[in-house]
Protein backbone atom coordinates (compact mmCIF):
# COMPACT_ATOMS: atom_id res chain seq x y z
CA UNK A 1 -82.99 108.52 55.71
CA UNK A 2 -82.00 106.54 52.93
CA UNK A 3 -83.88 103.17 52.32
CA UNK A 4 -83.33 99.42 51.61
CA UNK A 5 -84.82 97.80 48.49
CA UNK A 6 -84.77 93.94 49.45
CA UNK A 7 -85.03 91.78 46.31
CA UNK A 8 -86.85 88.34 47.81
CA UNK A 9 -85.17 85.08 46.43
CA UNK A 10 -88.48 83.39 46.79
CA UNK A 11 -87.74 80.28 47.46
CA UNK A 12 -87.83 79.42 51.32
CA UNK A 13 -85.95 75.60 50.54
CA UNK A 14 -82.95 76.96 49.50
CA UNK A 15 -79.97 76.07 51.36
CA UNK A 16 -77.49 78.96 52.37
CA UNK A 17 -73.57 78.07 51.97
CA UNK A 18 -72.43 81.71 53.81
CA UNK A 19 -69.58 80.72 56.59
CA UNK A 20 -71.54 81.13 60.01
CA UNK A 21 -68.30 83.78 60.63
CA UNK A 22 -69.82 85.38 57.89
CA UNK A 23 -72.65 88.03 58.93
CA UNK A 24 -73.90 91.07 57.92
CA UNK A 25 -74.03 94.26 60.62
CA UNK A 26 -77.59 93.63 61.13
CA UNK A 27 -78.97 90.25 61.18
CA UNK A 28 -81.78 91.27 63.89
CA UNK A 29 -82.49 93.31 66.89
CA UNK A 30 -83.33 92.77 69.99
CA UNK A 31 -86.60 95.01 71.65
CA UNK A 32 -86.63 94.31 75.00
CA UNK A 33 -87.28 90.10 75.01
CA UNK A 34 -89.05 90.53 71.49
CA UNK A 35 -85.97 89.66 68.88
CA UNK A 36 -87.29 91.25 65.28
CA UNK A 37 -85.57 89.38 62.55
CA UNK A 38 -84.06 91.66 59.36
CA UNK A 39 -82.36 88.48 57.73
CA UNK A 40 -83.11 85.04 58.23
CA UNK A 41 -80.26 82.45 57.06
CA UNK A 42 -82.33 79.94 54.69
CA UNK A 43 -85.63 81.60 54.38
CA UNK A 44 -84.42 85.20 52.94
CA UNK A 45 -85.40 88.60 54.27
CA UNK A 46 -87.49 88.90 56.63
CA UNK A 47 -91.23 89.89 56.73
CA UNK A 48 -92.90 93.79 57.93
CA UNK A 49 -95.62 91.59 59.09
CA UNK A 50 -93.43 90.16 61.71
CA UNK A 51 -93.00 93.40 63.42
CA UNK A 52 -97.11 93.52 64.91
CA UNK A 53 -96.78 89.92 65.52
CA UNK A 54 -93.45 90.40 68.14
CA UNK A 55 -94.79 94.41 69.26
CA UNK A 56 -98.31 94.80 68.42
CA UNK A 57 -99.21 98.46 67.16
CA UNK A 58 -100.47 99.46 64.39
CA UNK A 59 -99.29 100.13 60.22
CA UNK A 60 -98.99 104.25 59.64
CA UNK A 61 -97.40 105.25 55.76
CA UNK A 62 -94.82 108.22 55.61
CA UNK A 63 -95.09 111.63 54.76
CA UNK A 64 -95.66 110.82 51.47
CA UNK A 65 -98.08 108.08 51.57
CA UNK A 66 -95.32 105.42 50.41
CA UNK A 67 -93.23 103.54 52.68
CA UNK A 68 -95.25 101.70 55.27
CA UNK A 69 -93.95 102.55 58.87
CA UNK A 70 -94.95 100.53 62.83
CA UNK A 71 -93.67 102.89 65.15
CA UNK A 72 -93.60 102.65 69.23
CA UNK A 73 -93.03 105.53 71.39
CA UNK A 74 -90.60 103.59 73.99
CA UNK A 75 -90.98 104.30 77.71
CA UNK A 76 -88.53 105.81 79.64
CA UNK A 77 -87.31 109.65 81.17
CA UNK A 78 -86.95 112.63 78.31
CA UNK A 79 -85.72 112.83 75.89
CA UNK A 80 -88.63 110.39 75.02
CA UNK A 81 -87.42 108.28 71.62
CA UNK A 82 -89.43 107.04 69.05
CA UNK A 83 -88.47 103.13 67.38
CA UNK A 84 -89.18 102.96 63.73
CA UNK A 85 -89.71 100.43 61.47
CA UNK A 86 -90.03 100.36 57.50
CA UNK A 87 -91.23 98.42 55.15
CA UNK A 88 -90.45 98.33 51.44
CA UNK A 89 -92.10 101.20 49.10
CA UNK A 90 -92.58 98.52 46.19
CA UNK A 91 -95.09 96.51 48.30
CA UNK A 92 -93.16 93.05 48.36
CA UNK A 93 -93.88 92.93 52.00
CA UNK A 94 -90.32 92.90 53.27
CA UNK A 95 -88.78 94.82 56.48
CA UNK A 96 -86.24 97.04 55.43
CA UNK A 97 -85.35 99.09 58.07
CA UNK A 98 -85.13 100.62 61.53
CA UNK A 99 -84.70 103.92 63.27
CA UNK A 100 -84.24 104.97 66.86
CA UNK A 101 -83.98 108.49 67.18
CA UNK A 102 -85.49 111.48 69.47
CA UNK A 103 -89.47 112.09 69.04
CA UNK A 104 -88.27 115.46 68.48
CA UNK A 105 -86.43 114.37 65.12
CA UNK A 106 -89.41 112.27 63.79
CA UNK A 107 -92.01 115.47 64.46
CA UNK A 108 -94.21 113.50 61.82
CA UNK A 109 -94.69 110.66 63.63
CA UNK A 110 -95.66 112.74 66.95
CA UNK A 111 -98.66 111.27 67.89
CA UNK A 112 -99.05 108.59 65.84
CA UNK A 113 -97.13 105.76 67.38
CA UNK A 114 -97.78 102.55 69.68
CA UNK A 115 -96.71 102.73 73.60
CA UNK A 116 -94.12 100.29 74.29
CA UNK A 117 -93.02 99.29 77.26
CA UNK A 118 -89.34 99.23 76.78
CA UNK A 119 -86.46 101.65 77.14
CA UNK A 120 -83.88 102.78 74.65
CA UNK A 121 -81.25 101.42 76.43
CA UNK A 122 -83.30 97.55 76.22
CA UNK A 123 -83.16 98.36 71.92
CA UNK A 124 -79.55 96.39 71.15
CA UNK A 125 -78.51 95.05 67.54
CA UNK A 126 -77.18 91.54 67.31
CA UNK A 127 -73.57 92.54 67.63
CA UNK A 128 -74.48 94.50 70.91
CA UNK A 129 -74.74 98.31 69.10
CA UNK A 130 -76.85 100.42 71.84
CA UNK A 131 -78.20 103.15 73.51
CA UNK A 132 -74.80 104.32 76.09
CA UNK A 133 -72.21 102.73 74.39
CA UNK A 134 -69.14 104.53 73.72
CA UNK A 135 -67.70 105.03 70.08
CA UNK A 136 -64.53 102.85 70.56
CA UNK A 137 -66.94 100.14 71.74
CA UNK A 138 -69.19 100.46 68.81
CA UNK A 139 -65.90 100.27 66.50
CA UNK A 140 -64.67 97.21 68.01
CA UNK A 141 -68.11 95.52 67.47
CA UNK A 142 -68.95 96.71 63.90
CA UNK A 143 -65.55 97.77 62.45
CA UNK A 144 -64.55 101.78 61.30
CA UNK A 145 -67.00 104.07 59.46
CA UNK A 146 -65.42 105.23 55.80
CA UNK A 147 -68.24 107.89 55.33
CA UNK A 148 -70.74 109.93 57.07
CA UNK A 149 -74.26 111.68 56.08
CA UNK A 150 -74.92 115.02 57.95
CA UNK A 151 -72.28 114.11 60.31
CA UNK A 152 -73.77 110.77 61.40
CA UNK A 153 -71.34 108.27 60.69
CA UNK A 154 -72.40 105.04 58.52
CA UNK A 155 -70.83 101.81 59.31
CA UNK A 156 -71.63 99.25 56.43
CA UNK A 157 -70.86 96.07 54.75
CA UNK A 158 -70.97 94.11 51.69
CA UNK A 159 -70.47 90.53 51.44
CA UNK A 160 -71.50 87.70 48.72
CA UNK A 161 -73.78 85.01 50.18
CA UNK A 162 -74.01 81.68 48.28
CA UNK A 163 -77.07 80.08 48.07
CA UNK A 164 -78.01 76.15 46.54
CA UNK A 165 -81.07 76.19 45.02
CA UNK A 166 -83.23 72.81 44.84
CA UNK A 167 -82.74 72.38 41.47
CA UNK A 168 -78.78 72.35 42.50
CA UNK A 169 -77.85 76.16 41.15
CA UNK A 170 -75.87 77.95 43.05
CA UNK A 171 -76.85 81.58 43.49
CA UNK A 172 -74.75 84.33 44.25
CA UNK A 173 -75.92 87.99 45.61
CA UNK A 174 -74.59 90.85 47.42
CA UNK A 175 -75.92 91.46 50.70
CA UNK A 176 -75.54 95.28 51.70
CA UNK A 177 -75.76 95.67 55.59
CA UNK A 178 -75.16 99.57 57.34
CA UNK A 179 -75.79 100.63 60.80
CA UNK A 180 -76.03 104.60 61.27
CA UNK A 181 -75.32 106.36 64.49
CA UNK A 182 -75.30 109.67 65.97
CA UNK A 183 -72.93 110.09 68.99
CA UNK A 184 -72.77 112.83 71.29
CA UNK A 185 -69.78 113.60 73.16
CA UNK A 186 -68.47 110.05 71.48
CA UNK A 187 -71.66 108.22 73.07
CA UNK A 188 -74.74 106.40 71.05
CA UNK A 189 -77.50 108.62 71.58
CA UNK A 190 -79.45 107.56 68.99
CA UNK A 191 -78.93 104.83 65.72
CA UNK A 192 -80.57 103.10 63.02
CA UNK A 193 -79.66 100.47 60.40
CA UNK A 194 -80.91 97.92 57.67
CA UNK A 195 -79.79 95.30 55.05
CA UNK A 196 -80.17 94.79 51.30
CA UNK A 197 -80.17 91.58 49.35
CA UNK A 198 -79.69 91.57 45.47
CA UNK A 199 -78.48 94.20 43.25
C-alpha cells in the first residue's frame, strides 16, 4: 500500500486562502462519533498522536519496523475488518494514512490490534465514501478513477492551496489527496485513503 510523505509547513498562524469549495478527497473520517482529522485548514496536517487521543489503543510498527501503525479490530459479524492507521516513516509525527480492509488481508496485524466498538459500516469519509455503497454512488461523491493498482481502483486529486504566511508571503503547495477502494459485485467492501502536502 503505497504511502503519504506529509511535508509540515510549521507554522500553525498561517492563514489558508483555499476556496471552502475547494477540498481534497479526504479531509477526515468519521469512526463511529470519533471524527479523526487528516488535514486541518490553518494548522496543516494533522497529528498520529491524535488517533489514541479520539480511539485509545495502542502504537504497533510494520513489518519492517518503520512506519508506525494504531490499529482496531472493529466489531461486527465476519468477515471481521481491521481499521488502520499510519504514521509517517521519517518520524515528523504526522498521520498519513488509513486502511479498512478484511483481517484476513492484514494477516500481520492478526492479533495485534485494539477492540473497537464500531462497525465497518459506522467508518465513513467526509464526502460520505463507505462500507455498502454502490460504485455509481461513490463516483458521484468523489469523481471517476483514471487508474487502478491490482484492480483496486484509485480515485485522487491534486489541487494548489494558498497559504499567507505572517510575515505576508504567500505560499503555494500541492496537496495530493486519493481514496482506494475495492468493490465487489460494484459494492465498497473494503477502502482506504490519505493526503500529501508539499512536493
Amino acid at each position: 500500500m503505497k504511502r503519504f510523505l506529509l511535508a509540515i509547513i510549521g507554522l500553525a498562524v498561517a492563514i489558508p486562502l483555499q476556496a471552502q469549495n475547494e477540498r481534497p478527497l479526504l479531509r477526515y473520517l468519521m469512526v463511529g462519533k470519533h471524527r479523526i482529522e487528516f488535514d486541518v485548514p490553518g494548522r496543516g496536517v494533522a497529528r498520529f498522536a491524535s488517533v489514541a487521543q479520539a480511539l485509545g489503543g495502542k502504537t504497533e510498527s510494520d513489518t519492517a519496523g518503520v512506519v508506525p501503525v494504531r490499529c482496531y479490530m472493529l466489531s461486527g459479524p465476519a468477515p471481521h475488518m481491521i481499521l488502520s492507521f499510519y504514521g509517517d516513516p521519517m518520524g515528523t509525527g504526522t498521520l498519513t494514512d488509513f486502511d479498512l480492509a478484511p483481517a484476513s488481508r492484514r494477516p500481520q496485524l492478526a492479533g495485534r490490534c485494539s477492540k473497537l466498538d464500531v462497525t465497518p459500516r459506522d467508518v465513513v469519509t467526509d464526502r460520505g465514501v463507505r462500507i455498502g455503497l454502490p460504485r455509481e454512488d461513490v463516483e458521484e461523491l468523489i469523481g471517476q478513477s483514471r487508474r487502478a493498482i491490482d484492480g483496486q481502483p484509485i480515485y485522487e486529486l491534486t489541487q494548489e492551496r494558498k497559504t499567507r504566511l505572517p510575515d505576508g508571503t504567500v505560499y503555494a503547495e500541492p496537496i495530493s489527496s486519493s481514496i482506494t477502494v475495492t468493490y465487489r459485485n460494484q459494492i465498497v467492501v473494503a477502502f482506504s485513503g490519505g493526503i500529501s502536502e508539499g512536493n
